[in-house]
PDB file of N, CA and C in Angstrom:
ATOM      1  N   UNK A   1     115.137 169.088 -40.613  1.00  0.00           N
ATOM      2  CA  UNK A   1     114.128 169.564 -39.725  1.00  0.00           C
ATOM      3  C   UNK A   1     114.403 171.037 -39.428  1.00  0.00           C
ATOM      4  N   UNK A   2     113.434 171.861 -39.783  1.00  0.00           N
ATOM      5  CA  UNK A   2     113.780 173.356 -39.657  1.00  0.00           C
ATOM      6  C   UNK A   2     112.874 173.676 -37.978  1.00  0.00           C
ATOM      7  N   UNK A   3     113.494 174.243 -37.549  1.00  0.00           N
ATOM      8  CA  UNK A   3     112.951 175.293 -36.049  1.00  0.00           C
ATOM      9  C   UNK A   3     112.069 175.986 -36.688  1.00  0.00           C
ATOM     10  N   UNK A   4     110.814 176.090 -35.970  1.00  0.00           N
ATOM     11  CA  UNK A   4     109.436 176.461 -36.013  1.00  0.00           C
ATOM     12  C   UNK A   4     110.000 177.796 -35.412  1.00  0.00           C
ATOM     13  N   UNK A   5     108.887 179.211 -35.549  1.00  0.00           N
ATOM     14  CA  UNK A   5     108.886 180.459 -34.443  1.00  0.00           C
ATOM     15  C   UNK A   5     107.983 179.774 -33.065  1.00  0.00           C
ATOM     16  N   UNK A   6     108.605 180.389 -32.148  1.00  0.00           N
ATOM     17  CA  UNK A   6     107.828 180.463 -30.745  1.00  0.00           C
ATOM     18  C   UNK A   6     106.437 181.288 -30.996  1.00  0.00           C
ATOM     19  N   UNK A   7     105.671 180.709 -30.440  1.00  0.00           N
ATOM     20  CA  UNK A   7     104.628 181.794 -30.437  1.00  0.00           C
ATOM     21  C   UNK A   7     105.000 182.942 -29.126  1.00  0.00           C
ATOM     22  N   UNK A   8     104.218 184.105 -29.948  1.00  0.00           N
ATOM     23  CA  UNK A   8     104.183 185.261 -28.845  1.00  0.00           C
ATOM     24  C   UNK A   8     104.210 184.804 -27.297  1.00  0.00           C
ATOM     25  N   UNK A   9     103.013 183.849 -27.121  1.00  0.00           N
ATOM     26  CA  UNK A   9     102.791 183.770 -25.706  1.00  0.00           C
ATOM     27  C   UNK A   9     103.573 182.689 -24.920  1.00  0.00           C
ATOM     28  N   UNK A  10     104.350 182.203 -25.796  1.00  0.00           N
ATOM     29  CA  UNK A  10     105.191 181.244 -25.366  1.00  0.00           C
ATOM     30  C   UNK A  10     106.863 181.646 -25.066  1.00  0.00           C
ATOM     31  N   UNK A  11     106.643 182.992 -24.779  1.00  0.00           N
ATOM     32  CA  UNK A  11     108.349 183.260 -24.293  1.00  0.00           C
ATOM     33  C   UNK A  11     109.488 183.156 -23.157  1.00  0.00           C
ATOM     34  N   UNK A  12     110.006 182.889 -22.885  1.00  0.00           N
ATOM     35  CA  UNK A  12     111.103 181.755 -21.988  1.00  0.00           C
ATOM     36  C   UNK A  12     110.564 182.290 -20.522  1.00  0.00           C
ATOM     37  N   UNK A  13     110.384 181.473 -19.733  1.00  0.00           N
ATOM     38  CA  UNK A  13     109.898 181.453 -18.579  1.00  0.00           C
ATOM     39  C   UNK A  13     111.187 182.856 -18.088  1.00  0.00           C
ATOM     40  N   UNK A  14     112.073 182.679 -18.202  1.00  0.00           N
ATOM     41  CA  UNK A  14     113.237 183.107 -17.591  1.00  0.00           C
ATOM     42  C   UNK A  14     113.296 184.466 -16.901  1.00  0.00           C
ATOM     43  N   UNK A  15     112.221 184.977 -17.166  1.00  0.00           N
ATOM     44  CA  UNK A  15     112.216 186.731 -16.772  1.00  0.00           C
ATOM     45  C   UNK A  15     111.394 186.502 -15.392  1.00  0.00           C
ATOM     46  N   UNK A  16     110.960 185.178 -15.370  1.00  0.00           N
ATOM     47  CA  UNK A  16     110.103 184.953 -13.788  1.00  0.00           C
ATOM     48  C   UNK A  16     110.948 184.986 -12.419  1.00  0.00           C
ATOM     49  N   UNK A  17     112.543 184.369 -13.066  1.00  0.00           N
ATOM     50  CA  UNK A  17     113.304 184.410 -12.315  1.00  0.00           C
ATOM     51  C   UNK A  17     114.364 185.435 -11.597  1.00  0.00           C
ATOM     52  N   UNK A  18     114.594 185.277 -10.397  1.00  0.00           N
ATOM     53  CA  UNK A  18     116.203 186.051 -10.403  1.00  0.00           C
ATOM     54  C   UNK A  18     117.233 186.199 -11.081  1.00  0.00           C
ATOM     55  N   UNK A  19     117.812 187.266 -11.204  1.00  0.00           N
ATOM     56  CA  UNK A  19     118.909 186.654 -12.443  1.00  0.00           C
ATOM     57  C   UNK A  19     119.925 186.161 -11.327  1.00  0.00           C
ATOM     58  N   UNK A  20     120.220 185.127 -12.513  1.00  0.00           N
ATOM     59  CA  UNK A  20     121.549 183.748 -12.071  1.00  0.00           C
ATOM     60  C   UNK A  20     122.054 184.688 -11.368  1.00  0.00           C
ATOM     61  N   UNK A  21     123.469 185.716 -12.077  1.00  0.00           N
ATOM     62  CA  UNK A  21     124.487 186.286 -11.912  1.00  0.00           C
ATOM     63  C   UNK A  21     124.083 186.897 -10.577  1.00  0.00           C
ATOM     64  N   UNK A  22     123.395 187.198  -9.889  1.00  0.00           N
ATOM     65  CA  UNK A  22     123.208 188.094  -8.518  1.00  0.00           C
ATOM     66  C   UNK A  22     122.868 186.797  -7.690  1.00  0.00           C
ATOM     67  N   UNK A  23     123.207 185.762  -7.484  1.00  0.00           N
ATOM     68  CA  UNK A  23     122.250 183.940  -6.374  1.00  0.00           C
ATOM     69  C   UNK A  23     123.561 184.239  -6.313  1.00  0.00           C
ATOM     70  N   UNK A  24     123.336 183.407  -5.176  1.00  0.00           N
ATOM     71  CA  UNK A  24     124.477 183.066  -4.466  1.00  0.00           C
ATOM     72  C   UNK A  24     124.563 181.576  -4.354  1.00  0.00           C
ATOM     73  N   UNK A  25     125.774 181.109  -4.241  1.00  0.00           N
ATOM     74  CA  UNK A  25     125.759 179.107  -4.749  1.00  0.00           C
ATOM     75  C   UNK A  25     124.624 178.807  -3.998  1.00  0.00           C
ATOM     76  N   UNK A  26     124.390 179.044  -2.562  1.00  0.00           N
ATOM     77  CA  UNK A  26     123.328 178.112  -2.386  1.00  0.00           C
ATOM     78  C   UNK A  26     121.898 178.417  -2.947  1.00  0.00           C
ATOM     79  N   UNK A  27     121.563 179.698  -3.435  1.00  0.00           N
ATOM     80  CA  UNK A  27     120.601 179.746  -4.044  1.00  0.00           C
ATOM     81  C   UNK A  27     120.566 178.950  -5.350  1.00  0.00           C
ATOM     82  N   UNK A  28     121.839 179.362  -6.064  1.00  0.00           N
ATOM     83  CA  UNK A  28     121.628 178.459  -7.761  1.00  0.00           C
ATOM     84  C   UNK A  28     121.316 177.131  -7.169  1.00  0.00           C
ATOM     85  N   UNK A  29     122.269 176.639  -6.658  1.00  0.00           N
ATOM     86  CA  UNK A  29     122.224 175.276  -6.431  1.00  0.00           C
ATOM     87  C   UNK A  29     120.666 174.456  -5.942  1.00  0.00           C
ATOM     88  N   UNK A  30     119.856 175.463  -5.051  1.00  0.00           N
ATOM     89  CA  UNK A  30     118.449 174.763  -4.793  1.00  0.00           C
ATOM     90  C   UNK A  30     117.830 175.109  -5.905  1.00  0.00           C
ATOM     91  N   UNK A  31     117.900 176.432  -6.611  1.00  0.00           N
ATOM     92  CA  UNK A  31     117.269 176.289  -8.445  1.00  0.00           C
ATOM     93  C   UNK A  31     117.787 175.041  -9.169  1.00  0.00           C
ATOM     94  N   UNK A  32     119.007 174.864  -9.133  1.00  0.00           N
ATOM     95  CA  UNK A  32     119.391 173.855 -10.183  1.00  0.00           C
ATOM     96  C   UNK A  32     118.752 172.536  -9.766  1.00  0.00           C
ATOM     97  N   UNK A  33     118.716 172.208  -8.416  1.00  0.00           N
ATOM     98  CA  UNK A  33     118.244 170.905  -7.749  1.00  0.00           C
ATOM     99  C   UNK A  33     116.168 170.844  -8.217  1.00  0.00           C
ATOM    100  N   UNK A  34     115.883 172.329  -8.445  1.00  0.00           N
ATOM    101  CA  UNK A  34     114.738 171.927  -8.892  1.00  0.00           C
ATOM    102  C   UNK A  34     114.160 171.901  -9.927  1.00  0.00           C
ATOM    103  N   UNK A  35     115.577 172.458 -10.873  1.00  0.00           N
ATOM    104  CA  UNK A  35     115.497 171.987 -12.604  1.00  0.00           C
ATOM    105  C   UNK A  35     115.306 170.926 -12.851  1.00  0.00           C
ATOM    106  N   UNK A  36     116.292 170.129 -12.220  1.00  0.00           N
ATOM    107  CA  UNK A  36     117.134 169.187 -12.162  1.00  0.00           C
ATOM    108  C   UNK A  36     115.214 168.096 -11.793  1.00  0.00           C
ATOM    109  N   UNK A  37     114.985 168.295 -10.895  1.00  0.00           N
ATOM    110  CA  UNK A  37     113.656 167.501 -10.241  1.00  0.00           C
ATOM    111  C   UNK A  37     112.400 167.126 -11.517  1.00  0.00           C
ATOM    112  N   UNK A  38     112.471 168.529 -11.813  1.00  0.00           N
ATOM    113  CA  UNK A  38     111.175 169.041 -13.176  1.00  0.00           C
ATOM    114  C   UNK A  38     111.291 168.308 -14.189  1.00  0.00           C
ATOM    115  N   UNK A  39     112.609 168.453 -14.094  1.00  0.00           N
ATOM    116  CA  UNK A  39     112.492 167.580 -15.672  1.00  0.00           C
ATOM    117  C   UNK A  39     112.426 166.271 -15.553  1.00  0.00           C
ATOM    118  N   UNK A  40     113.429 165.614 -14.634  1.00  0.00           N
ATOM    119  CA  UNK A  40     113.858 164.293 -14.536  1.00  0.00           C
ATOM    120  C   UNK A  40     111.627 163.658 -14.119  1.00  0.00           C
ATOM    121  N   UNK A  41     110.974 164.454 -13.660  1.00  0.00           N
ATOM    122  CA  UNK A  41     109.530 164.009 -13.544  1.00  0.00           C
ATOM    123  C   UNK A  41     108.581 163.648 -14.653  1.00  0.00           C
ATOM    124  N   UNK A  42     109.874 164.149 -15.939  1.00  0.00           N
ATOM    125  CA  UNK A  42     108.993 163.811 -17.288  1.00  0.00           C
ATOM    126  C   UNK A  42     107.451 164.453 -17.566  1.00  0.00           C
ATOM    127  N   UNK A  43     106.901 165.509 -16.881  1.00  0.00           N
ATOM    128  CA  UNK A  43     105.879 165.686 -17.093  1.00  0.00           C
ATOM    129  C   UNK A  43     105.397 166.870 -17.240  1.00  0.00           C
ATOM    130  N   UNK A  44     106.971 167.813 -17.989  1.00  0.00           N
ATOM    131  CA  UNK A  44     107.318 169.115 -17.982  1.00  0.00           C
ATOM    132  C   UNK A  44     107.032 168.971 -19.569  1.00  0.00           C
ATOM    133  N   UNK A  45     106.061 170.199 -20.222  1.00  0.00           N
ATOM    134  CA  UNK A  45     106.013 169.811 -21.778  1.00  0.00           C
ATOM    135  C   UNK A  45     107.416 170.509 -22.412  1.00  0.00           C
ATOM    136  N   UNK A  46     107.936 170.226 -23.518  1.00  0.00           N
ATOM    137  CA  UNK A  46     108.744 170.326 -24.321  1.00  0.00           C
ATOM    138  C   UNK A  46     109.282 171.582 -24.535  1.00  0.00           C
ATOM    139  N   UNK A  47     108.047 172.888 -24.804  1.00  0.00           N
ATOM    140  CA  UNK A  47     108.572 173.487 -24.609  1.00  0.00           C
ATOM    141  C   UNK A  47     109.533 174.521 -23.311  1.00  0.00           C
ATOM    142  N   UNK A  48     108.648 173.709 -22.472  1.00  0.00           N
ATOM    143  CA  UNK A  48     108.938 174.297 -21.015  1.00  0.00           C
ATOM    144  C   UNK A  48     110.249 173.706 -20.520  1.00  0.00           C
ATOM    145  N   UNK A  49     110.480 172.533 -21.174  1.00  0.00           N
ATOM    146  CA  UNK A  49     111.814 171.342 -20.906  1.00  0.00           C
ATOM    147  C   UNK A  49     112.705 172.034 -21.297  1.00  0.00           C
ATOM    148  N   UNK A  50     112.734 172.801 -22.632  1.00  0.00           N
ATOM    149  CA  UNK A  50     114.122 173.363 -23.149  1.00  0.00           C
ATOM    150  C   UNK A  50     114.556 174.466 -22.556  1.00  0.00           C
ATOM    151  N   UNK A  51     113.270 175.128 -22.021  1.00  0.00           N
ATOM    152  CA  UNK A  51     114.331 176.571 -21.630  1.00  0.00           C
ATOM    153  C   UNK A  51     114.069 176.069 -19.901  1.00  0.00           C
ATOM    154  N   UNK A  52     113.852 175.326 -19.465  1.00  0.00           N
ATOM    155  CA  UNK A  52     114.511 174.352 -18.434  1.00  0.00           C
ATOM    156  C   UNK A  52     115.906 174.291 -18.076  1.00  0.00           C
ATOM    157  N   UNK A  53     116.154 173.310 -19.795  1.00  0.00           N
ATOM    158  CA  UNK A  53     117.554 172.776 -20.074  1.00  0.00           C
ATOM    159  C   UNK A  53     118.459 174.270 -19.662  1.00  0.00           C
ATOM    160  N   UNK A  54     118.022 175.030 -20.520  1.00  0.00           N
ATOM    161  CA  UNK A  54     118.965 176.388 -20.469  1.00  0.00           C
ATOM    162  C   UNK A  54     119.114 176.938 -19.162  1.00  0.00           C
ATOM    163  N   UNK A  55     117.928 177.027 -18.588  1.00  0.00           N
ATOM    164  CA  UNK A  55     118.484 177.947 -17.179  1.00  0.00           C
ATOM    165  C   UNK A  55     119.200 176.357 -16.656  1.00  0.00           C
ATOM    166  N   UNK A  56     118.890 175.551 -16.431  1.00  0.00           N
ATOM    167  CA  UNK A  56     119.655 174.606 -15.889  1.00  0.00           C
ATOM    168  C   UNK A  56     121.330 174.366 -15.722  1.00  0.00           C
ATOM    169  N   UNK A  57     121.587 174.440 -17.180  1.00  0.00           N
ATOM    170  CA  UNK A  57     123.118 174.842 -17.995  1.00  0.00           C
ATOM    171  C   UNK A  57     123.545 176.026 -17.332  1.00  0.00           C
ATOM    172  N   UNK A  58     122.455 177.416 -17.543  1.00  0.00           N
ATOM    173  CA  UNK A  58     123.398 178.514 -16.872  1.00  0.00           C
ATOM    174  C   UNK A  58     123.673 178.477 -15.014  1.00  0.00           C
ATOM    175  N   UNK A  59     122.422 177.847 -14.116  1.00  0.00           N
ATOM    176  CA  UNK A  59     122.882 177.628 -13.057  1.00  0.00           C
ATOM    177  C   UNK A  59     124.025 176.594 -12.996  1.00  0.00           C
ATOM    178  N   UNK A  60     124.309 176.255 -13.933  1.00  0.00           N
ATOM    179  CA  UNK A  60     125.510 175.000 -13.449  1.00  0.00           C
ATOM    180  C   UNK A  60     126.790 175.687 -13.483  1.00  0.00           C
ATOM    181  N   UNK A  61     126.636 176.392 -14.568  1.00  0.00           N
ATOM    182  CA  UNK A  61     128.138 177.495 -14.891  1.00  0.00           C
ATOM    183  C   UNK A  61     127.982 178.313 -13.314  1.00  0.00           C
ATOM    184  N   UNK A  62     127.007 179.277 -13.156  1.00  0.00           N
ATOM    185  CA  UNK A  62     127.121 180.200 -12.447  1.00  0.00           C
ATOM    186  C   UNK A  62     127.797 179.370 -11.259  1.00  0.00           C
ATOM    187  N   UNK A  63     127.496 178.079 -10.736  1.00  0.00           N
ATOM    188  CA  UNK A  63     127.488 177.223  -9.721  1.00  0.00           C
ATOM    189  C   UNK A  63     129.132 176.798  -9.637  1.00  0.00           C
ATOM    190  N   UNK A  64     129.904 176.383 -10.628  1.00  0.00           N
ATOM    191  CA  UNK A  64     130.974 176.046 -10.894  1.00  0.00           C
ATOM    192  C   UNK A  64     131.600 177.101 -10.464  1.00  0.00           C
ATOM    193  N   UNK A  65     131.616 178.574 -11.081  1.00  0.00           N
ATOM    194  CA  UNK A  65     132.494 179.807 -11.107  1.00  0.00           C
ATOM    195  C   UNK A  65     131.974 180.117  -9.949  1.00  0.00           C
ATOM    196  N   UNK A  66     131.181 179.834  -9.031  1.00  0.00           N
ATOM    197  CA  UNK A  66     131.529 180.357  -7.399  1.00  0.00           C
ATOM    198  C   UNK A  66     132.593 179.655  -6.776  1.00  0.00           C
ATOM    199  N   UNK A  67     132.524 177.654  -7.140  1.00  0.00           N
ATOM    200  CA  UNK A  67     133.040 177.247  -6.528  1.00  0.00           C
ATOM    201  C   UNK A  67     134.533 177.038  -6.690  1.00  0.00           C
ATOM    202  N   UNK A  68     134.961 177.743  -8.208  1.00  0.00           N
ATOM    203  CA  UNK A  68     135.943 178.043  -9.000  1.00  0.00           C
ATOM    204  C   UNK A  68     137.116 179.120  -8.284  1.00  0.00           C
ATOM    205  N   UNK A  69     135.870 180.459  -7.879  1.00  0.00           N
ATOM    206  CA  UNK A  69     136.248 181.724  -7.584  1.00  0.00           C
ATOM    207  C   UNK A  69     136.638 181.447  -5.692  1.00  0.00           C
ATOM    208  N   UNK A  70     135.707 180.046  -5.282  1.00  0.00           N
ATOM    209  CA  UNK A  70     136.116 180.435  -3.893  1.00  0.00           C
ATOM    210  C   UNK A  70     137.322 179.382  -3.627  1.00  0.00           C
ATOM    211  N   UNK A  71     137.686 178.267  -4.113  1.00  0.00           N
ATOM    212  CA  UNK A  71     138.625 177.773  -3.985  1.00  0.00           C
ATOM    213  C   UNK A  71     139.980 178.557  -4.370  1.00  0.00           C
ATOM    214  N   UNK A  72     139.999 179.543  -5.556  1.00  0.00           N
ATOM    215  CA  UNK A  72     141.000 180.235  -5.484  1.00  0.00           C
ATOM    216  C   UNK A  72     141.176 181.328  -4.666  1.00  0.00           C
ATOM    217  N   UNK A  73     140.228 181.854  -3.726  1.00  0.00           N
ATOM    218  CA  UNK A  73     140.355 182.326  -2.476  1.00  0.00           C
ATOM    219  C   UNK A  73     141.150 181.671  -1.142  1.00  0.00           C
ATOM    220  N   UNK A  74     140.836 180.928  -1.314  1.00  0.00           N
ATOM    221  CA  UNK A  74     141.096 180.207  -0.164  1.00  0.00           C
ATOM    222  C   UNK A  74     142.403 179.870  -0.274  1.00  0.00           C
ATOM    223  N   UNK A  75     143.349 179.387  -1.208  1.00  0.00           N
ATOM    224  CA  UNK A  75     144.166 178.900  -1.063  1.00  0.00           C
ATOM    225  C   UNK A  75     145.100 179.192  -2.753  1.00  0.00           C
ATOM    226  N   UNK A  76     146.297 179.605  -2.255  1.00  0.00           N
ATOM    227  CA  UNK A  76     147.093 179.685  -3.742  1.00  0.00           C
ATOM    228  C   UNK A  76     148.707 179.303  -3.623  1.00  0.00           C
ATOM    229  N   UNK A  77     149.279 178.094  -4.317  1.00  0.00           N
ATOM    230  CA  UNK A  77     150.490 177.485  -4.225  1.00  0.00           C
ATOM    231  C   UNK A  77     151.377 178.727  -4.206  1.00  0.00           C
ATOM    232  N   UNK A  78     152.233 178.527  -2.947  1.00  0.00           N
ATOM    233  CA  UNK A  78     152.947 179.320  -2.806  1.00  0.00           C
ATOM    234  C   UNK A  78     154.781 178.474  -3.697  1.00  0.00           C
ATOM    235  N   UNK A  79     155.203 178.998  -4.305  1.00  0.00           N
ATOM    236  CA  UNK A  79     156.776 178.243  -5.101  1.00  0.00           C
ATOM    237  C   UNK A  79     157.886 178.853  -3.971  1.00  0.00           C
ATOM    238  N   UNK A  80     158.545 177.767  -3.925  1.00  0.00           N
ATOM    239  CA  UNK A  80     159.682 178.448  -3.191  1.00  0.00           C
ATOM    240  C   UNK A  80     161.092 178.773  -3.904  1.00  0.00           C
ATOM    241  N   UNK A  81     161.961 178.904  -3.365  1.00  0.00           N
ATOM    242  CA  UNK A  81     162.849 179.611  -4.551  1.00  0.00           C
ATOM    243  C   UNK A  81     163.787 178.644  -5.624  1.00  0.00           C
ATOM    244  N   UNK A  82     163.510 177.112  -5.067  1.00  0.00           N
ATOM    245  CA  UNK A  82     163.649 176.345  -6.154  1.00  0.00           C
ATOM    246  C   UNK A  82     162.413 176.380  -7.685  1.00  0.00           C
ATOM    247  N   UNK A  83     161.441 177.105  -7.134  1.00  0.00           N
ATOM    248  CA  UNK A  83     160.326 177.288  -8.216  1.00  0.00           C
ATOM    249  C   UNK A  83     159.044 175.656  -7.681  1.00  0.00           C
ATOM    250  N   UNK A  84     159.572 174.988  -7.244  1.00  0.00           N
ATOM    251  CA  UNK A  84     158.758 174.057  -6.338  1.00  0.00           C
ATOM    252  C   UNK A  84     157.999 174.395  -5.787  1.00  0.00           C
ATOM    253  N   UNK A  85     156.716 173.671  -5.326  1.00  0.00           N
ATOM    254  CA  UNK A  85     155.804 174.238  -4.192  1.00  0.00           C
ATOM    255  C   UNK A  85     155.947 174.161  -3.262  1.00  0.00           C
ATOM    256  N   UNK A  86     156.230 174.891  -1.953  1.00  0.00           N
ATOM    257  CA  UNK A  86     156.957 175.164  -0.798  1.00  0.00           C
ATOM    258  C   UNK A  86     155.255 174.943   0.148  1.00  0.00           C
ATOM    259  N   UNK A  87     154.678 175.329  -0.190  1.00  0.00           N
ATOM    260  CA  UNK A  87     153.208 175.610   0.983  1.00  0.00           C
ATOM    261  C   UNK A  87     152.029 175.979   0.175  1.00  0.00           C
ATOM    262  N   UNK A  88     151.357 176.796   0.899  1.00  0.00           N
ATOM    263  CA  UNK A  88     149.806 177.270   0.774  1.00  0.00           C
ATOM    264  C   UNK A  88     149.884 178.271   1.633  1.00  0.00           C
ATOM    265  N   UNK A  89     149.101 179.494   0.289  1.00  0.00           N
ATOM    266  CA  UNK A  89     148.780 180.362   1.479  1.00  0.00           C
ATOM    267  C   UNK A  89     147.692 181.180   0.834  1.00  0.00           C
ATOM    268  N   UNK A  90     146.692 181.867   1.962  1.00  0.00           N
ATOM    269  CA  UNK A  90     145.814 182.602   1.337  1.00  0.00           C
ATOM    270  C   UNK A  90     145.881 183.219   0.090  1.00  0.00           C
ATOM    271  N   UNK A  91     144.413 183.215  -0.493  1.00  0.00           N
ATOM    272  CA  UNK A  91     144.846 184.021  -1.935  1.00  0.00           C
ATOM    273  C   UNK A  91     144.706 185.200  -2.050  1.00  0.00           C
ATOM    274  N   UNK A  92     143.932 186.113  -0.703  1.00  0.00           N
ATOM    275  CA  UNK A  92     144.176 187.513  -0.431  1.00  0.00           C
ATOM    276  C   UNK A  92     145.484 187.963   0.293  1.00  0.00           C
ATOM    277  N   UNK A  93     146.640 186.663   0.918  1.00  0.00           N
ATOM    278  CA  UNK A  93     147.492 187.872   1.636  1.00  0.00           C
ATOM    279  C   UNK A  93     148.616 187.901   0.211  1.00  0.00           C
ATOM    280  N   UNK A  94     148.909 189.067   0.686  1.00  0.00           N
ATOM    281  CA  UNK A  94     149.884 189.518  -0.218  1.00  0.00           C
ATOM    282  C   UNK A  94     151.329 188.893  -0.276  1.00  0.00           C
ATOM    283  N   UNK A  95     151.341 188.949  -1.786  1.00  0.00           N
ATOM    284  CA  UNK A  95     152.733 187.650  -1.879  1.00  0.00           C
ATOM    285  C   UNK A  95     153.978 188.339  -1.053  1.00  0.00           C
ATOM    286  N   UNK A  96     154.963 187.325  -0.559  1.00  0.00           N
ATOM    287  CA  UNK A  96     156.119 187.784  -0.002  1.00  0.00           C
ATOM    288  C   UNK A  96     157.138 188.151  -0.854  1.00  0.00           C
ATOM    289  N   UNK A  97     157.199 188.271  -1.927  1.00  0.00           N
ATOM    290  CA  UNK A  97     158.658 188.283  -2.909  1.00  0.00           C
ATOM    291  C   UNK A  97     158.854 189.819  -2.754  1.00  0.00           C
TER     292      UNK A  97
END
């Protein structure tokens, strides 16, 4: 089965949107929740489903690497001088060694 061309007037919704990379989780996250809605309604046509799928996929990444980036904020195993983990401590204060 070979991939057909898109027609001209059929090019990815995606420029309608914000770009991912500048939302903030709770923004991706109510985009993704209404990807997520559109499609699962079955009554999104095919081509509109796939580049759906795609922004869908990229809000999920973008969504992950906030919650990626803020958990390693928050908190980073501190080793103590057995090399063991001794505590927790912020991941902005500056290490003690």
């Amino acid at each position: 089965m070979t991939a057909r061309p898109r027609p001209v007037n059929a090019a990815p919704r995606m420029a309608e949107h914000p770009d991912i990379a500048a939302m903030s989780f709770e923004d991706a996250l109510k985009s993704l929740e209404d990807v997520v809605r559109r499609l699962e309604s079955g009554e999104t046509p095919l081509e509109e489903s796939i580049d759906l799928y795609t922004r869908g996929d990229a809000l999920r990444a973008h969504c992950q690497a906030r919650l990626d980036a803020a958990q390693a904020r928050i908190e980073a195993i501190v080793a103590g001088a057995d090399g063991k983990p001794a505590g927790l401590r912020p991941f902005d204060e500056p290490d003690a060694r």
